[in-house]
N, C-alpha and C. Protein backbone atom coordinates (compact mmCIF):
# COMPACT_ATOMS: atom_id res chain seq x y z
N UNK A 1 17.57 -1.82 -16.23
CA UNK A 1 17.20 -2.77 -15.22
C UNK A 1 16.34 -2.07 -14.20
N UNK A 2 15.20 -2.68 -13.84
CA UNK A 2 14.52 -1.99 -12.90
C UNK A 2 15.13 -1.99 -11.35
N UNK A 3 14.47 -1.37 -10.48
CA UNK A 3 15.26 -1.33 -8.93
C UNK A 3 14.66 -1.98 -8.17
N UNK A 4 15.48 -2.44 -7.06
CA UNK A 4 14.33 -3.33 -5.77
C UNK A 4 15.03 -2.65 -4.91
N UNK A 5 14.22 -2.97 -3.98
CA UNK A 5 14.57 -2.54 -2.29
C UNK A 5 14.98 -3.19 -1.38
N UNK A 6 16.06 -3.57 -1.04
CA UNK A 6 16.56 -4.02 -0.24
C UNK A 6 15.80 -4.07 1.05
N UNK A 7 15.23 -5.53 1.62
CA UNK A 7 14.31 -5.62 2.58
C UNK A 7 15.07 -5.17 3.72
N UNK A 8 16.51 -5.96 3.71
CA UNK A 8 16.82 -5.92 5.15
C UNK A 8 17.79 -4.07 5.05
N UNK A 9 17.39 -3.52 4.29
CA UNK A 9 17.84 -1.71 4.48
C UNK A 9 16.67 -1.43 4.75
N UNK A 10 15.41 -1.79 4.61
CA UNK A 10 14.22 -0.86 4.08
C UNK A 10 13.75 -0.58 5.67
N UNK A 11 13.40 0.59 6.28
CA UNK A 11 12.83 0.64 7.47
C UNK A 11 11.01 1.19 7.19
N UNK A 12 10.37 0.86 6.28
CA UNK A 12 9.01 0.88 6.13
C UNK A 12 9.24 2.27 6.46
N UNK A 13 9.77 3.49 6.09
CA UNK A 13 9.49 4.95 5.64
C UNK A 13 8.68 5.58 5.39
N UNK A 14 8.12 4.84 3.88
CA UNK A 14 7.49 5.21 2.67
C UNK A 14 7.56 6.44 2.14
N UNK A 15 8.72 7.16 1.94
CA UNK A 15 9.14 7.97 1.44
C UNK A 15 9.72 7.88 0.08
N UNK A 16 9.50 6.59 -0.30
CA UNK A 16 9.67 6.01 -1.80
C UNK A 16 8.59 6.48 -2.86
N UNK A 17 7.85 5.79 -1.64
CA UNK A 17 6.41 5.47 -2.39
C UNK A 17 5.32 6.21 -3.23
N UNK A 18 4.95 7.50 -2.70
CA UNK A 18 4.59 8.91 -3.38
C UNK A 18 5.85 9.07 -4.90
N UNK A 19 6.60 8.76 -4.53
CA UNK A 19 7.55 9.59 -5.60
C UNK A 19 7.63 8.32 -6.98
N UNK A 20 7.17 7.86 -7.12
CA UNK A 20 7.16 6.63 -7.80
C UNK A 20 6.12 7.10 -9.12
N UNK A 21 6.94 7.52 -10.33
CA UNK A 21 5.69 8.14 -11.36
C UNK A 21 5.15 6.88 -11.97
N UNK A 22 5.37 5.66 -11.85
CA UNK A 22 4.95 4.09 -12.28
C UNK A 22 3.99 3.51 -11.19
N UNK A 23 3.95 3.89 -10.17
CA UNK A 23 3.36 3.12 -9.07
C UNK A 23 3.86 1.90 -8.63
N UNK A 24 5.37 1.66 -9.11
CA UNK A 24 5.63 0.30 -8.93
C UNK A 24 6.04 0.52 -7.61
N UNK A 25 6.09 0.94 -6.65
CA UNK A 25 6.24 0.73 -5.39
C UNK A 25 5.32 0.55 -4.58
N UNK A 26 5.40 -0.24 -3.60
CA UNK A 26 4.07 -1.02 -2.83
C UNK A 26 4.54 -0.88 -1.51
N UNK A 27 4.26 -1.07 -0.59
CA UNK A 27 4.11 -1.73 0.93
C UNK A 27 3.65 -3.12 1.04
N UNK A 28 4.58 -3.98 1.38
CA UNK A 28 4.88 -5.61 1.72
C UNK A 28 3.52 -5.73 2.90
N UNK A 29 3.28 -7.37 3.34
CA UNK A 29 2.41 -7.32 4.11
C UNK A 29 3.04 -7.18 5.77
N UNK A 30 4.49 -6.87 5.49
CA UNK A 30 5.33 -6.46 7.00
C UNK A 30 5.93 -5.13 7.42
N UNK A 31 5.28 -4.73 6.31
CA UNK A 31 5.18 -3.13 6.58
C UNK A 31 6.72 -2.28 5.44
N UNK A 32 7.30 -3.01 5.24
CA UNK A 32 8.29 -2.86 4.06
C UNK A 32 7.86 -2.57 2.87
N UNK A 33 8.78 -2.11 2.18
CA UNK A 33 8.17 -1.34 0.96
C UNK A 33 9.43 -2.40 -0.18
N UNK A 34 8.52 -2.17 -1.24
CA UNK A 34 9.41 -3.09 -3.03
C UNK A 34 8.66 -2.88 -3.69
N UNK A 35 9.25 -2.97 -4.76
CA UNK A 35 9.03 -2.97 -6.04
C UNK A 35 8.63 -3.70 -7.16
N UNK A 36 7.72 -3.77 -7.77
CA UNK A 36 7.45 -4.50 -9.04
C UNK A 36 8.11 -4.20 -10.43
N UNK A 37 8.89 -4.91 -10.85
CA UNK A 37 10.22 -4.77 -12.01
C UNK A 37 9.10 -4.67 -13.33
N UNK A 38 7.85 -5.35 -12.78
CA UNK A 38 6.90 -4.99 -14.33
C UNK A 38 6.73 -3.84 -14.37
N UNK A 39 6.61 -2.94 -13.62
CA UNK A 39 5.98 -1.40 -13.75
C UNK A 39 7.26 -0.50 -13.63
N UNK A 40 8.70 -1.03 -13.13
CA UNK A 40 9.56 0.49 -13.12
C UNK A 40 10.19 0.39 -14.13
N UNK A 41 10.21 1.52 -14.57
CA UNK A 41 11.23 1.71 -15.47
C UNK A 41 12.39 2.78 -15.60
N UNK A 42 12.92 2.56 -14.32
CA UNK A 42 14.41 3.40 -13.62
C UNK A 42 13.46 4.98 -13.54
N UNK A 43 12.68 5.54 -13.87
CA UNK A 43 12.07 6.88 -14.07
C UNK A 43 12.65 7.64 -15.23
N UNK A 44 12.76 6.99 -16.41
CA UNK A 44 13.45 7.26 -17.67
C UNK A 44 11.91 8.13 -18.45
N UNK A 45 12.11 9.24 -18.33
CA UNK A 45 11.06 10.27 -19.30
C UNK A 45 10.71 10.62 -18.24
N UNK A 46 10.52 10.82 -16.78
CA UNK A 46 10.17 11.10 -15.71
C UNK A 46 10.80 12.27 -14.91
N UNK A 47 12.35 11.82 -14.77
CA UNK A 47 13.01 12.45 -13.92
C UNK A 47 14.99 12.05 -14.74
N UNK A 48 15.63 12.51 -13.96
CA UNK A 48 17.24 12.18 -14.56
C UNK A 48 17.91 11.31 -13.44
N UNK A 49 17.21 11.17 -12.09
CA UNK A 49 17.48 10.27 -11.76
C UNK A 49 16.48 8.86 -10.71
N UNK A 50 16.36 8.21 -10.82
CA UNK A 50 15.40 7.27 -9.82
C UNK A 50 15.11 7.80 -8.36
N UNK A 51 13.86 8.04 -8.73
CA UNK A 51 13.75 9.02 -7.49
C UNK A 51 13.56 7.80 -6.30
N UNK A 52 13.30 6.98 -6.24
CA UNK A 52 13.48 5.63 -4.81
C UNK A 52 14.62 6.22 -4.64
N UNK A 53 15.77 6.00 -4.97
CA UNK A 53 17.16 6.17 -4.65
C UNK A 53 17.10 7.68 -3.80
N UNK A 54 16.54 8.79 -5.18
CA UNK A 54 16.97 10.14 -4.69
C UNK A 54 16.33 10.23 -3.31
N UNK A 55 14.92 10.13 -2.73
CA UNK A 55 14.48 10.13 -1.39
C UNK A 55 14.37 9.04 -0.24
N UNK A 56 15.27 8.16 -0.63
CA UNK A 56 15.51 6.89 -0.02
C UNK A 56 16.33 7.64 1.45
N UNK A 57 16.51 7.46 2.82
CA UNK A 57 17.14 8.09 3.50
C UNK A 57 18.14 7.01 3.88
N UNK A 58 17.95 5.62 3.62
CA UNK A 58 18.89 4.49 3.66
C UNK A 58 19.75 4.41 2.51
N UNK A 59 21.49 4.30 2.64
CA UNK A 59 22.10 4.26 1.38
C UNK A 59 22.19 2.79 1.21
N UNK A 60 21.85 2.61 -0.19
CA UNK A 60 22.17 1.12 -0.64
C UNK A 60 20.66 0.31 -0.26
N UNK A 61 19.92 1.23 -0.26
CA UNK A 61 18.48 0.58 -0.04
C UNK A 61 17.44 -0.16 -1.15
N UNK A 62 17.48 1.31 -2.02
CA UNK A 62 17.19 0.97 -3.30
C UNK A 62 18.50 0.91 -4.48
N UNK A 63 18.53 -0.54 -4.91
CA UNK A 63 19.58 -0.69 -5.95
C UNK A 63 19.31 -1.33 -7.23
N UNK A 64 19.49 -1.05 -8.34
CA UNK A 64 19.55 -2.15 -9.27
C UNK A 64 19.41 -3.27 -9.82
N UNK A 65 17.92 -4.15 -9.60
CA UNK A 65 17.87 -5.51 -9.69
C UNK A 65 18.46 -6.19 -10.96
N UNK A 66 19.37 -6.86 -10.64
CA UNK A 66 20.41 -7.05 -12.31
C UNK A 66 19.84 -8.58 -12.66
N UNK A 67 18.59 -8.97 -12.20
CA UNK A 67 17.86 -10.26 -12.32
C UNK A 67 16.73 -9.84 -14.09
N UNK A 68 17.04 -8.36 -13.74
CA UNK A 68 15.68 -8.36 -15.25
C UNK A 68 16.66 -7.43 -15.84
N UNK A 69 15.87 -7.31 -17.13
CA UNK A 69 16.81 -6.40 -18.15
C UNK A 69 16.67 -5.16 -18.27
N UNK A 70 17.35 -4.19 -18.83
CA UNK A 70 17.23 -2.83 -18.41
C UNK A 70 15.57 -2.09 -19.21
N UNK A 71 15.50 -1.35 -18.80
CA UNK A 71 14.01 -0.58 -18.95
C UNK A 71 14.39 -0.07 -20.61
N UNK A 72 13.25 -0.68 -21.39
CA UNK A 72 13.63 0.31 -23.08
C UNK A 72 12.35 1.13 -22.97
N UNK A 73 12.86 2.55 -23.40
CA UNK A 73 11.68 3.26 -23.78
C UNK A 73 10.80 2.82 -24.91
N UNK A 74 9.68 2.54 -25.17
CA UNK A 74 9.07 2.58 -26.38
C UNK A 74 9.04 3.72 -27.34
């Protein structure tokens, strides 16, 4: 399942955003940062763990969007 960002955790950081080997992380037009579930794919061949999460400084910011299905490697 890809991750989203919790708007009302997110304090526009962008300390997500660099670390993102998909580019699916963006900056909102309110200065907040999310994610596009088409482009993440948890950082599976990347890293061992989702790096949003790992440099996120808010806990429970970036979590689990359980709205799409989990990321398959090709």
């Amino acid at each position: 399942m890809p991750y989203k960002i919790v708007a009302d955790n997110c304090t526009g950081c962008s300390a997500c955003e660099p670390e993102c080997p998909n580019k699916a992380i963006y900056e909102t037009p309110d200065g907040l940062f999310a994610i596009d579930p088409n482009k993440c794919t948890e950082c599976i061949g990347f890293y061992d763990e989702p790096q949003c999460v790992a440099v996120c400084p808010i806990e429970d910011t970036c979590v689990i969007d359980t709205r799409y299905p989990r990321y398959q490697a090709v």
